[in-house]
Protein backbone atom coordinates (compact mmCIF):
# COMPACT_ATOMS: atom_id res chain seq x y z
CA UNK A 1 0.00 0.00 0.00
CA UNK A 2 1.17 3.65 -1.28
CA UNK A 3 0.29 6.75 -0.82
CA UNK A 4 -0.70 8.64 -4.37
CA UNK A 5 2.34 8.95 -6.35
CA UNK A 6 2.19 13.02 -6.09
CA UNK A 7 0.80 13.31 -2.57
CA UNK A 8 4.01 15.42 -0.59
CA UNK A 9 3.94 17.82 -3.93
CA UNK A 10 0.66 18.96 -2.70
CA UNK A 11 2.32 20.79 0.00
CA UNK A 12 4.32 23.87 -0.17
CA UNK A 13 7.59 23.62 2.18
CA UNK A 14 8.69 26.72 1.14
CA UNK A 15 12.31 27.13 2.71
CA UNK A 16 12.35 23.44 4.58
CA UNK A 17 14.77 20.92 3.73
CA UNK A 18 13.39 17.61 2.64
CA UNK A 19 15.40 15.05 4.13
CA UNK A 20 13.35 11.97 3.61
CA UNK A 21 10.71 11.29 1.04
CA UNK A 22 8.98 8.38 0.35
CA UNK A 23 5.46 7.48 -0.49
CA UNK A 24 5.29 4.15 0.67
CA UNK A 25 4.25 3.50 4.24
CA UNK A 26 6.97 2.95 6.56
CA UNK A 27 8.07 4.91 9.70
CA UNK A 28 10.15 6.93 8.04
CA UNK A 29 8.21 8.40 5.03
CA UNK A 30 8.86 12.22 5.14
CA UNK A 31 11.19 14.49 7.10
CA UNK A 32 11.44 18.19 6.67
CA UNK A 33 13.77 20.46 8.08
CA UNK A 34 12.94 24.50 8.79
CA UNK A 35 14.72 27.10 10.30
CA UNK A 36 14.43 27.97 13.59
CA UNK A 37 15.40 24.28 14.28
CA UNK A 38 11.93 23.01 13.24
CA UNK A 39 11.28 19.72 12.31
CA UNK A 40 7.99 17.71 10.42
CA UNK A 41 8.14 14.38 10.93
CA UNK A 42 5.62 12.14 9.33
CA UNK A 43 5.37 8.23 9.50
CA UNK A 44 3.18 5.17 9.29
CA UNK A 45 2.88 3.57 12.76
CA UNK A 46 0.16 0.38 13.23
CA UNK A 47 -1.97 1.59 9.79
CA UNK A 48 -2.46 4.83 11.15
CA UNK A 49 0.15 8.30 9.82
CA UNK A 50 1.33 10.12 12.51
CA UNK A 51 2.83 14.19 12.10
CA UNK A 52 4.90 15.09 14.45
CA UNK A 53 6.51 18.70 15.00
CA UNK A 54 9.53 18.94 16.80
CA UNK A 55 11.76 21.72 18.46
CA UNK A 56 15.53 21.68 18.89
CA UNK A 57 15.03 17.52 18.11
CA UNK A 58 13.38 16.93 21.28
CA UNK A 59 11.11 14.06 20.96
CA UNK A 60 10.37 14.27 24.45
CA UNK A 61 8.22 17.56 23.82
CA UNK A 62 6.48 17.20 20.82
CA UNK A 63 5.36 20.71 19.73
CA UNK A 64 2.32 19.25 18.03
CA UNK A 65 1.42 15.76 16.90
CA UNK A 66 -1.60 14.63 14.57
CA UNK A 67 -3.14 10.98 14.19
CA UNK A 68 -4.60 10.47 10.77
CA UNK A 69 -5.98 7.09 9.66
CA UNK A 70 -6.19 8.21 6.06
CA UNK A 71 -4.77 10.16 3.16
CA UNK A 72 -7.80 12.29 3.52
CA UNK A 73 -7.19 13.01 6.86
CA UNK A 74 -3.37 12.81 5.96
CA UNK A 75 -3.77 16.07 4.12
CA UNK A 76 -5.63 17.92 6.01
CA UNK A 77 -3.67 17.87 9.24
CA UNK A 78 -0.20 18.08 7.00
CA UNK A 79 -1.41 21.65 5.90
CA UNK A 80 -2.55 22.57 9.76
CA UNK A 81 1.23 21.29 11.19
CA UNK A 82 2.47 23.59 7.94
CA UNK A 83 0.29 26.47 9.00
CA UNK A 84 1.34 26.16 12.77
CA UNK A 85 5.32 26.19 11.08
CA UNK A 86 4.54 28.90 9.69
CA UNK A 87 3.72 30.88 12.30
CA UNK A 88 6.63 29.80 14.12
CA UNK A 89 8.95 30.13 11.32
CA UNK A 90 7.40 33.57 9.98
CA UNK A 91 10.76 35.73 10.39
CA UNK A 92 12.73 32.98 8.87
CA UNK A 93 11.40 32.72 5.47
């Protein structure tokens, strides 16, 4: 089971640094880096996605996480962890 082919081009990372991009599911299947030592972490855990944003790489603290059990649901809570970089990020880009 994949993801659709285009699915992370739907999403505008601006100034991030992709570090790991992959469509299939797997725990690993997108990392971007942003400034301010931001990081959006997404992976397949169980058959659910989970987003992650992290601070300074502590996984202690997430800053926000999001539980999705579909692509649907995938997307929507990718472009509200984007909006909440944003924010955060605002002076950087």
């Amino acid at each position: 089971m994949k993801l659709a082919k285009d699915f992370w081009s739907r999403f505008d990372f601006e100034k991030g640094k992709i570090k790991c991009n992959q469509t299939h599911l797997c725990e690993d299947m997108l990392q971007v880096e942003f400034s301010n030592n931001i990081l959006l972490d997404v992976g397949y855990y169980n058959g659910i996605f989970k987003i992650y944003i992290i601070k300074d790489f502590n996984w202690e603290e997430t800053m926000a996480q999001y539980i999705c059990k579909d692509e649907k649901s995938l997307e929507k809570n990718m472009n509200l962890a984007l909006n909440i970089i944003r924010n955060i990020t605002k002076n950087c880009f």
